[in-house]
PDB file of N, CA and C in Angstrom:
ATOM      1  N   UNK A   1     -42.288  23.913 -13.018  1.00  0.00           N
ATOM      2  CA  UNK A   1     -40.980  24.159 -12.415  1.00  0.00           C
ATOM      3  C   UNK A   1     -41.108  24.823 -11.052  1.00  0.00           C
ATOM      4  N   UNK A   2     -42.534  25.671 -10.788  1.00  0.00           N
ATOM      5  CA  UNK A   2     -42.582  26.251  -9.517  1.00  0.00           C
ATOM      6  C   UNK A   2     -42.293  25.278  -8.423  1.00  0.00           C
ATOM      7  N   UNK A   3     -42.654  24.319  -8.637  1.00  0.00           N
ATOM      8  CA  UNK A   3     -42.962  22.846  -7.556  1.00  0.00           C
ATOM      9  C   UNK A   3     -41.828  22.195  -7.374  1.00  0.00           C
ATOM     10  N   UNK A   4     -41.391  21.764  -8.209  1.00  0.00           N
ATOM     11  CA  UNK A   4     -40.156  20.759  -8.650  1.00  0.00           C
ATOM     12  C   UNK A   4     -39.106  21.952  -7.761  1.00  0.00           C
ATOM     13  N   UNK A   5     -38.738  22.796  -8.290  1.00  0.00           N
ATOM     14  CA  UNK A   5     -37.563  23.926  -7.031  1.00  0.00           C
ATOM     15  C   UNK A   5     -38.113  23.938  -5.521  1.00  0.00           C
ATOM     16  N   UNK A   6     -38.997  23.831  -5.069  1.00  0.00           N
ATOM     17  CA  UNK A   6     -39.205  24.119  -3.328  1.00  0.00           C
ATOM     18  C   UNK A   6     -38.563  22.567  -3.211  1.00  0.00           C
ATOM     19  N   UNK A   7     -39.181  21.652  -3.688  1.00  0.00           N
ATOM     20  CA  UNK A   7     -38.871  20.527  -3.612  1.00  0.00           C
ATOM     21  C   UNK A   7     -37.096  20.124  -3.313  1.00  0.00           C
ATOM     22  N   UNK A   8     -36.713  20.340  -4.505  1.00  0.00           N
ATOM     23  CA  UNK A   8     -35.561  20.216  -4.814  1.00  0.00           C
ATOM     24  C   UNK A   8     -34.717  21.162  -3.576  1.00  0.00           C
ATOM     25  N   UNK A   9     -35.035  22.133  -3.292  1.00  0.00           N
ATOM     26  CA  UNK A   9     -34.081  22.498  -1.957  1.00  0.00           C
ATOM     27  C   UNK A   9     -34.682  22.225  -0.707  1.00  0.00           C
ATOM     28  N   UNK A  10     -35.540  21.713  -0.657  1.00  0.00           N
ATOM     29  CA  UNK A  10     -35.937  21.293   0.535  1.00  0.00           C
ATOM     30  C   UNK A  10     -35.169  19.955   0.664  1.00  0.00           C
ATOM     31  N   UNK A  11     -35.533  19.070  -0.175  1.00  0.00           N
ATOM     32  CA  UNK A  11     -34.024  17.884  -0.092  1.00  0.00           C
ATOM     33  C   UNK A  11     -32.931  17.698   0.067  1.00  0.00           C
ATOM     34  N   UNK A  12     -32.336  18.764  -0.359  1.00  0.00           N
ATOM     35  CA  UNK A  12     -30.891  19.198  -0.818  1.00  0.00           C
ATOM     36  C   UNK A  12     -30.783  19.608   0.780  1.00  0.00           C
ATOM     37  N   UNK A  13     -31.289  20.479   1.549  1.00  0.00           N
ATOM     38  CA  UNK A  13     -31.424  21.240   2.583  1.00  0.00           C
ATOM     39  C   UNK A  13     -31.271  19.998   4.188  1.00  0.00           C
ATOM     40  N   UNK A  14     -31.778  19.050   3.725  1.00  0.00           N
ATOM     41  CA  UNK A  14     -32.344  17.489   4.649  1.00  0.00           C
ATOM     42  C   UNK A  14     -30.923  16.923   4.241  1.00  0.00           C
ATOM     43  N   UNK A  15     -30.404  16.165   2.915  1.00  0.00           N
ATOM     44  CA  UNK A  15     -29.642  15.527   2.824  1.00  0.00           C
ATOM     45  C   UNK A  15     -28.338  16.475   3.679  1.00  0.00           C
ATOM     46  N   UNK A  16     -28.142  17.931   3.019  1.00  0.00           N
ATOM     47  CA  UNK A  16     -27.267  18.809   4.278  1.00  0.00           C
ATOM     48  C   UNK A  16     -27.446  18.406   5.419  1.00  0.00           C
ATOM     49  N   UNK A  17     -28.297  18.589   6.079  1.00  0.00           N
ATOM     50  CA  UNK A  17     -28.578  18.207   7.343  1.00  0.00           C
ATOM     51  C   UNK A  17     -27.935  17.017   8.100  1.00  0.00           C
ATOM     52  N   UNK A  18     -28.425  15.810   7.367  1.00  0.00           N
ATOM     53  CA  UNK A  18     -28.312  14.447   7.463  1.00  0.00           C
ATOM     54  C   UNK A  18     -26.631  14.170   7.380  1.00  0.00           C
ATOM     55  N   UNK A  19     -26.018  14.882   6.656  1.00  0.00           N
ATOM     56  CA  UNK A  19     -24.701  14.947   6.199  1.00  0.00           C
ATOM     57  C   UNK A  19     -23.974  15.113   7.606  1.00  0.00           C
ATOM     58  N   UNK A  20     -24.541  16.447   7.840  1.00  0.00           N
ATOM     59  CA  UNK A  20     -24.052  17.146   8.971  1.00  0.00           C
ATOM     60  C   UNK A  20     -23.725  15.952  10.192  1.00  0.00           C
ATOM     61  N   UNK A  21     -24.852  16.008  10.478  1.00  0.00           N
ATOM     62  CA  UNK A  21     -25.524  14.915  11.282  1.00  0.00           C
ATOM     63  C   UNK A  21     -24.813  13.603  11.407  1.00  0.00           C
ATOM     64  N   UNK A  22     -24.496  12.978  10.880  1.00  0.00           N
ATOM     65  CA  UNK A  22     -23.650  11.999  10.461  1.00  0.00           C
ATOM     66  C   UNK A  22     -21.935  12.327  11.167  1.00  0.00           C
ATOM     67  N   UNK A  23     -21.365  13.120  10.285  1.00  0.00           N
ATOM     68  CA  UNK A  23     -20.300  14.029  10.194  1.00  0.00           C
ATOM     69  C   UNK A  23     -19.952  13.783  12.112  1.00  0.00           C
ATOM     70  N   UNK A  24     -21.172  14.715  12.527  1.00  0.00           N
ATOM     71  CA  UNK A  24     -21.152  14.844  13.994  1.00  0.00           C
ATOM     72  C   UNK A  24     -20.718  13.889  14.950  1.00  0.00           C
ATOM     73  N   UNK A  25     -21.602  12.581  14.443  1.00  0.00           N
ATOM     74  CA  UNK A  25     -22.017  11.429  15.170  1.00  0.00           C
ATOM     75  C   UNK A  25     -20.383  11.261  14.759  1.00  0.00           C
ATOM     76  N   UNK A  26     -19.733  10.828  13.536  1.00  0.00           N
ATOM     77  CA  UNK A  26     -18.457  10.148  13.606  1.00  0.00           C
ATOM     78  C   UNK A  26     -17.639  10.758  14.210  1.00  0.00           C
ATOM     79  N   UNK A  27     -17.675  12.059  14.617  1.00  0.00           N
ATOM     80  CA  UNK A  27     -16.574  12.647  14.910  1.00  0.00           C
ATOM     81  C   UNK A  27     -15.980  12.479  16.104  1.00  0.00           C
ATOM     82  N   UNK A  28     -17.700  12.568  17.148  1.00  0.00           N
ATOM     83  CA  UNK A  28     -17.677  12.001  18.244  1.00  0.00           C
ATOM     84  C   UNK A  28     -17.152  10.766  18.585  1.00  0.00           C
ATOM     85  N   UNK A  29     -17.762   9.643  17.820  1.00  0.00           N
ATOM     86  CA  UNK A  29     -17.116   8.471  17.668  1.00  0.00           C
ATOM     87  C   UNK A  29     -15.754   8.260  17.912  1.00  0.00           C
ATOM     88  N   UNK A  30     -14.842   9.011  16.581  1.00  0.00           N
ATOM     89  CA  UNK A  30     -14.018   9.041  16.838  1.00  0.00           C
ATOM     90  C   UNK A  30     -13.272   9.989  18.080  1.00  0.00           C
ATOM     91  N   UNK A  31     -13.463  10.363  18.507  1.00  0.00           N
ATOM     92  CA  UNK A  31     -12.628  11.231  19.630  1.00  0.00           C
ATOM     93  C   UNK A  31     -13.052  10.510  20.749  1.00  0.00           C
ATOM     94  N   UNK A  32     -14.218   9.671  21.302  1.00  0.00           N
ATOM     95  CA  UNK A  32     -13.988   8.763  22.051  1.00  0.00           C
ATOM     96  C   UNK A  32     -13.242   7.669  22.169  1.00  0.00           C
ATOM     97  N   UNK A  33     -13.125   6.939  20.518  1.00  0.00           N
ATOM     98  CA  UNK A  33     -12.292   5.809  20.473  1.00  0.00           C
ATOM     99  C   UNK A  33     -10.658   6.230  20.893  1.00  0.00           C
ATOM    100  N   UNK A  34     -10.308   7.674  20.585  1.00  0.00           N
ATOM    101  CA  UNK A  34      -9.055   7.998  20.142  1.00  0.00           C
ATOM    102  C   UNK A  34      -8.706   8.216  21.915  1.00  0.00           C
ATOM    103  N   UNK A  35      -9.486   8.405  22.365  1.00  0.00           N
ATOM    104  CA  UNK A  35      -9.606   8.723  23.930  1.00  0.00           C
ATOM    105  C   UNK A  35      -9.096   7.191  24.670  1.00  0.00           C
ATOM    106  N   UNK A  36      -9.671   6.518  24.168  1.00  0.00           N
ATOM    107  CA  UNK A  36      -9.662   5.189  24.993  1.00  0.00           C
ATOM    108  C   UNK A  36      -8.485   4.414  24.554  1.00  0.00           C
ATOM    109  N   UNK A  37      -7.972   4.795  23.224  1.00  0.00           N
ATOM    110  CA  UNK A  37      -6.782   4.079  22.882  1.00  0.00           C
ATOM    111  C   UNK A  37      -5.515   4.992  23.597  1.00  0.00           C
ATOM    112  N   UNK A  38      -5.597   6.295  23.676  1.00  0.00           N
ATOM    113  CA  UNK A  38      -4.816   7.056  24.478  1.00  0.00           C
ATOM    114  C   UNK A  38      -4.770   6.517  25.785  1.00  0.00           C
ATOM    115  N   UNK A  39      -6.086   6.404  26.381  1.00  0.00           N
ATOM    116  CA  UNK A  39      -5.703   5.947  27.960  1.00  0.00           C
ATOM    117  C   UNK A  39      -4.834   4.856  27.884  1.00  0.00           C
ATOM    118  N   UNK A  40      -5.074   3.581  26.489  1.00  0.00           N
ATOM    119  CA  UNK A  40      -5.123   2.501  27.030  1.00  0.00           C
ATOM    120  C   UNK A  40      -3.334   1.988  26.814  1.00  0.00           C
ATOM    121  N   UNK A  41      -2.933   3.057  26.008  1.00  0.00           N
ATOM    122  CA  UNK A  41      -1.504   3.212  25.702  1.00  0.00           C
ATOM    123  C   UNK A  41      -0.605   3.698  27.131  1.00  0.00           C
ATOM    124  N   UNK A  42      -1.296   4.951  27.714  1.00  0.00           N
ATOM    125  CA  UNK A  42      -0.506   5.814  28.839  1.00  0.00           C
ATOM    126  C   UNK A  42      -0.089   4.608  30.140  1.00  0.00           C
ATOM    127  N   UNK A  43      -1.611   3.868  30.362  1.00  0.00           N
ATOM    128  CA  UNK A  43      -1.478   2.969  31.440  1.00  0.00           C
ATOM    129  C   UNK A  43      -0.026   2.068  31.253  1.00  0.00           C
ATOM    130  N   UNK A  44       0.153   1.469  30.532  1.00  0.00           N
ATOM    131  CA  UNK A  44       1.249   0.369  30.166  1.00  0.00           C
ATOM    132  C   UNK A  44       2.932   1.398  30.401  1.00  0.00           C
ATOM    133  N   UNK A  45       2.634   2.233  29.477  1.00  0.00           N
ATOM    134  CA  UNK A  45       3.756   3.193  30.263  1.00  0.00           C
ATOM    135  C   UNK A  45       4.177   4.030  31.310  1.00  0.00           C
ATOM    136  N   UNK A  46       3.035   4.029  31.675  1.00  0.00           N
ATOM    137  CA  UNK A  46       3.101   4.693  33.069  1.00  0.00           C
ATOM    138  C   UNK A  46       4.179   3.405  34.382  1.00  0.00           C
ATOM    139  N   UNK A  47       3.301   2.441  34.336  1.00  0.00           N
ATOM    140  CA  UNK A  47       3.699   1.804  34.519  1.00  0.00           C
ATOM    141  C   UNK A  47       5.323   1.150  34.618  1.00  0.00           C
ATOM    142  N   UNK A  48       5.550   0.844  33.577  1.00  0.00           N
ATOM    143  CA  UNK A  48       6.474   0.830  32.966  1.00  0.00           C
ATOM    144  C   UNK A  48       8.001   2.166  33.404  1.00  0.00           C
ATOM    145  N   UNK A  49       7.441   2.869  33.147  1.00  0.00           N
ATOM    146  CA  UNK A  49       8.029   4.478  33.939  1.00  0.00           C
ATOM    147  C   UNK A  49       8.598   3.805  35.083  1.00  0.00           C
ATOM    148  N   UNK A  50       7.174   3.969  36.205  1.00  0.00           N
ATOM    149  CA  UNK A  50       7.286   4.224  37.181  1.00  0.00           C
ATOM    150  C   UNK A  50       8.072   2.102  37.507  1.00  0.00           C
ATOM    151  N   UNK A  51       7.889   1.511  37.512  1.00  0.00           N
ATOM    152  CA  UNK A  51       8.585   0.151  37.638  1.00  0.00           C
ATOM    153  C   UNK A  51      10.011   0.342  37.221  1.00  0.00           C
TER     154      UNK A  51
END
């Protein structure tokens, strides 16, 4: 059992990680996409406004 526990949180510790990691990457993802659909909305009304 000494072995099997370092083990076991050392994985647990990586898959956290990886989680994280992930988490990050989409978040970014998303707040760029959400960025570009914002611009891509404002332009047409701006427009629109100002016409």
């Amino acid at each position: 059992m000494t072995m099997t526990s370092p083990t076991l949180t050392a994985a647990f510790m990586l898959a956290a990680a990886a989680v994280l990691a992930m988490r990050a990457t989409v978040v970014a993802a998303n707040r760029k996409s959400m960025v570009r659909v914002r611009s891509r909305q404002r332009h047409p009304a701006n427009t629109k406004t100002q016409g």
